[in-house]
PDB file of N, CA and C in Angstrom:
ATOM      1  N   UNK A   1       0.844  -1.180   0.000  1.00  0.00           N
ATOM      2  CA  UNK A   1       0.000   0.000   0.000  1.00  0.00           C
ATOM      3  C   UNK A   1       0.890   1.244   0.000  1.00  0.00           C
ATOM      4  N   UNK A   2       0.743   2.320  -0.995  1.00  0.00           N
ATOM      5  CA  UNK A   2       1.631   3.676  -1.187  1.00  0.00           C
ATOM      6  C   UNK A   2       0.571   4.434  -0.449  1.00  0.00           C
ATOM      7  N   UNK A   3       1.724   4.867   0.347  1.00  0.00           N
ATOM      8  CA  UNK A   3       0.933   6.222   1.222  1.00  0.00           C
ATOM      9  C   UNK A   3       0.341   7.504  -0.098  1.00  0.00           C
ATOM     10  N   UNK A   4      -0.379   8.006   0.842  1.00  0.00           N
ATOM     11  CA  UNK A   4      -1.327   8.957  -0.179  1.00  0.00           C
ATOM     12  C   UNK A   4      -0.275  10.284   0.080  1.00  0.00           C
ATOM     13  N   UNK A   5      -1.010  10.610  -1.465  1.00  0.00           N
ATOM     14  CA  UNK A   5       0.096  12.010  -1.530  1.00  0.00           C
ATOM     15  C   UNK A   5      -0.753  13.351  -0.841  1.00  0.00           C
ATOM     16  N   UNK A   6      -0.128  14.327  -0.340  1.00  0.00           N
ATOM     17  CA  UNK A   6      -1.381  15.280   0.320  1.00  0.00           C
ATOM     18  C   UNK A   6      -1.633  16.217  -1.229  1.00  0.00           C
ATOM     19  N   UNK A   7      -2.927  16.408  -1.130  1.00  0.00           N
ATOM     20  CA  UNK A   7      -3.512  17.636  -2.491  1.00  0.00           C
ATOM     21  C   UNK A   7      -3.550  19.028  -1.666  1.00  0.00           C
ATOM     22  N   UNK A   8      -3.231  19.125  -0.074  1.00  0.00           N
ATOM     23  CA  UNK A   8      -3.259  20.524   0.038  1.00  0.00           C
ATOM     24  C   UNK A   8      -1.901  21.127   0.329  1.00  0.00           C
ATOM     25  N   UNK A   9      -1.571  22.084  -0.137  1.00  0.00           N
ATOM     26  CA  UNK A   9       0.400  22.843   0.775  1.00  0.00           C
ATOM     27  C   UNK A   9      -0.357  22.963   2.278  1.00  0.00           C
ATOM     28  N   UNK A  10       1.259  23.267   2.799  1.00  0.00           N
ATOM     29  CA  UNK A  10       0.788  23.579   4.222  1.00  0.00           C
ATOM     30  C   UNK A  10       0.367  25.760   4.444  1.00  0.00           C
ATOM     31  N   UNK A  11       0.364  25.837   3.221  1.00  0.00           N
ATOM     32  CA  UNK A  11       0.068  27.191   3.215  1.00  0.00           C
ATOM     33  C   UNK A  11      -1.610  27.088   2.677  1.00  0.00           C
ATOM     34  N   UNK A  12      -2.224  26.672   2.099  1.00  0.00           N
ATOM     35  CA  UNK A  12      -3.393  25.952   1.709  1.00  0.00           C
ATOM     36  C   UNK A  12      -4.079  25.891   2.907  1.00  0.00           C
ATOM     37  N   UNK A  13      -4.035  24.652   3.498  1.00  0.00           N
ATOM     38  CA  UNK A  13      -4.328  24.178   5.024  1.00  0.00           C
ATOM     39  C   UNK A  13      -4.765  25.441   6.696  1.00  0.00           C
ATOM     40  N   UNK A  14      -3.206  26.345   5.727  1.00  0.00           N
ATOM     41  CA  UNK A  14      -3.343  27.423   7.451  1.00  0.00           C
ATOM     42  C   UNK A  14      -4.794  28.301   6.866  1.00  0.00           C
ATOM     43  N   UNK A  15      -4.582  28.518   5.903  1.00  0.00           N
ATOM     44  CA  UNK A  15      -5.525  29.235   5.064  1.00  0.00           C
ATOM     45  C   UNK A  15      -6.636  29.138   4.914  1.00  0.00           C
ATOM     46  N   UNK A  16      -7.233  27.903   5.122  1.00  0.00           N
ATOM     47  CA  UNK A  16      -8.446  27.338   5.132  1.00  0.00           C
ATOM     48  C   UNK A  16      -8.480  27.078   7.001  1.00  0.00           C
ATOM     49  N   UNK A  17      -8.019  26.815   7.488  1.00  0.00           N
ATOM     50  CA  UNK A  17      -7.720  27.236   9.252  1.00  0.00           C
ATOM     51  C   UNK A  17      -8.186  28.342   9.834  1.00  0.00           C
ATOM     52  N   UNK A  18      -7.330  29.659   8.997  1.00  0.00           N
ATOM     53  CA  UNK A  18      -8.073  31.005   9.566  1.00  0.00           C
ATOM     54  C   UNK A  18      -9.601  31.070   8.910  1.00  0.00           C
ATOM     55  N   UNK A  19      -9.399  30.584   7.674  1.00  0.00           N
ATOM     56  CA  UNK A  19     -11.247  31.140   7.056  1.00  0.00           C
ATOM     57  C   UNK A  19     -12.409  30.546   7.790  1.00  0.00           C
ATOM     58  N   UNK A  20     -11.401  29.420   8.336  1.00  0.00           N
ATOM     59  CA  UNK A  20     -12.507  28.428   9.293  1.00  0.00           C
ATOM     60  C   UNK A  20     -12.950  29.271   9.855  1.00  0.00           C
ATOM     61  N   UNK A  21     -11.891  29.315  11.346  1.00  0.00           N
ATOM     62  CA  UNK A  21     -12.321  30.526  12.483  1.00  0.00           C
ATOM     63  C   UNK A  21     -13.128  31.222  12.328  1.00  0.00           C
ATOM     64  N   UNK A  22     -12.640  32.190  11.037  1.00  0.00           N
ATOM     65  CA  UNK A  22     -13.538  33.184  11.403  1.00  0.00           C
ATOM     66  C   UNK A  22     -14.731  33.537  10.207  1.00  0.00           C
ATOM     67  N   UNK A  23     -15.210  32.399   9.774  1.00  0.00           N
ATOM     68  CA  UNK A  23     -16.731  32.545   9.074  1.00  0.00           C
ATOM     69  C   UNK A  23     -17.792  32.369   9.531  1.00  0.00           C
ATOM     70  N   UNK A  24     -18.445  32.991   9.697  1.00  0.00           N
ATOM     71  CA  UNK A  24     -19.802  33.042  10.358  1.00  0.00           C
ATOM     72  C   UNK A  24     -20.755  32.183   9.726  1.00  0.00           C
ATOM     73  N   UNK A  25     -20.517  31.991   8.280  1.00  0.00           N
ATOM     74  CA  UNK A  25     -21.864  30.562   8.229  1.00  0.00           C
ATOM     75  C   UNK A  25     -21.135  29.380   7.948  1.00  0.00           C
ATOM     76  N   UNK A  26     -21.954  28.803   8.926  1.00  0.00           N
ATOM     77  CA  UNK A  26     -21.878  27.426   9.380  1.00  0.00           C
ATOM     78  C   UNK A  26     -21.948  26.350   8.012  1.00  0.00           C
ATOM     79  N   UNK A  27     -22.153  26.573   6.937  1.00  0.00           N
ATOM     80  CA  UNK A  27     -22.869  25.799   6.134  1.00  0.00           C
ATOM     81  C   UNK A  27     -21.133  25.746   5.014  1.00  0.00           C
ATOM     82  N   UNK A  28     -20.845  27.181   5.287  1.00  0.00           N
ATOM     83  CA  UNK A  28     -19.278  27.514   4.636  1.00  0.00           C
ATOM     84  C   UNK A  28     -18.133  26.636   5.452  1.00  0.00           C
ATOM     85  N   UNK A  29     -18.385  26.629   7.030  1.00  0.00           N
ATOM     86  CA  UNK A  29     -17.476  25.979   8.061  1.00  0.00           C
ATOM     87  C   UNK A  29     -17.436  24.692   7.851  1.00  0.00           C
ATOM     88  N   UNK A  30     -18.667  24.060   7.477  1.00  0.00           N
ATOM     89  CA  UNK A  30     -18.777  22.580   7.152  1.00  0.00           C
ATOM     90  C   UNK A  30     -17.360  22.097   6.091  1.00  0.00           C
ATOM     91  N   UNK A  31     -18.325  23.284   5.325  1.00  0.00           N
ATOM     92  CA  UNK A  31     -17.875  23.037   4.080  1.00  0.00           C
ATOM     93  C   UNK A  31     -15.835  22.604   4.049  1.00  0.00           C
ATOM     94  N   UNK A  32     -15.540  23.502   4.325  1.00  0.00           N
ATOM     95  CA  UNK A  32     -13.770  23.957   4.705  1.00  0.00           C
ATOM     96  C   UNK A  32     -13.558  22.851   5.669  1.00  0.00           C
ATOM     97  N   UNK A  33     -14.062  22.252   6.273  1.00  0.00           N
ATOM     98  CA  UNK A  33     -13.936  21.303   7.447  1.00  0.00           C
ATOM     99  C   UNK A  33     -13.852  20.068   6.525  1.00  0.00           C
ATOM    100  N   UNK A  34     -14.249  19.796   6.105  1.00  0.00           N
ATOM    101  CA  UNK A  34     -14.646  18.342   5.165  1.00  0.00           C
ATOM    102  C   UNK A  34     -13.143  17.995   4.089  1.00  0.00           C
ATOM    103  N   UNK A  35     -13.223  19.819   3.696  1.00  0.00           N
ATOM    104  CA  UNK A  35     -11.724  19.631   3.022  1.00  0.00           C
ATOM    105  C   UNK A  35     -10.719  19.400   4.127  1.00  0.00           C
ATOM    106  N   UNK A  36     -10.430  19.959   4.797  1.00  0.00           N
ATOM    107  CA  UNK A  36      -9.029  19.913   5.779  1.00  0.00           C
ATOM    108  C   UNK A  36      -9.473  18.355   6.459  1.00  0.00           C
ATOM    109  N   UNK A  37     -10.523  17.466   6.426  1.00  0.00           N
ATOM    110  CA  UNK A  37     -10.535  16.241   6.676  1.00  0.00           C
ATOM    111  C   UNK A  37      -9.949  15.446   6.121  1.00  0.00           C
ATOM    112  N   UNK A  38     -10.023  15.494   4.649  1.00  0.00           N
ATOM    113  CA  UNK A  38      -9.965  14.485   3.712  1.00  0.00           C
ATOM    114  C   UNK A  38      -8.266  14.612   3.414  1.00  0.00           C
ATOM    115  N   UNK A  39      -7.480  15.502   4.157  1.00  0.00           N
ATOM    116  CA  UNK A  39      -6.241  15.559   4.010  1.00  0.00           C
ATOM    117  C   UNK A  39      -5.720  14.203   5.218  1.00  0.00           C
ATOM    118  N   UNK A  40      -4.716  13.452   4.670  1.00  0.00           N
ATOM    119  CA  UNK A  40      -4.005  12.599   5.134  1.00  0.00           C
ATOM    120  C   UNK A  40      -3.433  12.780   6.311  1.00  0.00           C
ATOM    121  N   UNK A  41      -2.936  13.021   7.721  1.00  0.00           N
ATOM    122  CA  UNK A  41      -2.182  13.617   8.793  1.00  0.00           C
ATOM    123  C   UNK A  41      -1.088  13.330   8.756  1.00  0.00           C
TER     124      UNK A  41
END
């Protein structure tokens, strides 16, 4: 099994981190959450 390659930079990631924080709809937070999930750790 080949480890998975990541599709986000770590500049990507912080980026979608702060927009998290600080967006007020929830439906957008999901949204950004689901991506920064599907990244490998």
């Amino acid at each position: 099994m080949q480890p998975e390659a990541n599709f986000l930079t770590r500049n990507q990631k912080d980026i979608l981190k702060a927009r998290h924080r600080h967006e007020r709809d929830k439906r957008l937070c999901d949204r950004i959450k689901s991506i920064l999930l599907l990244e490998p750790v």
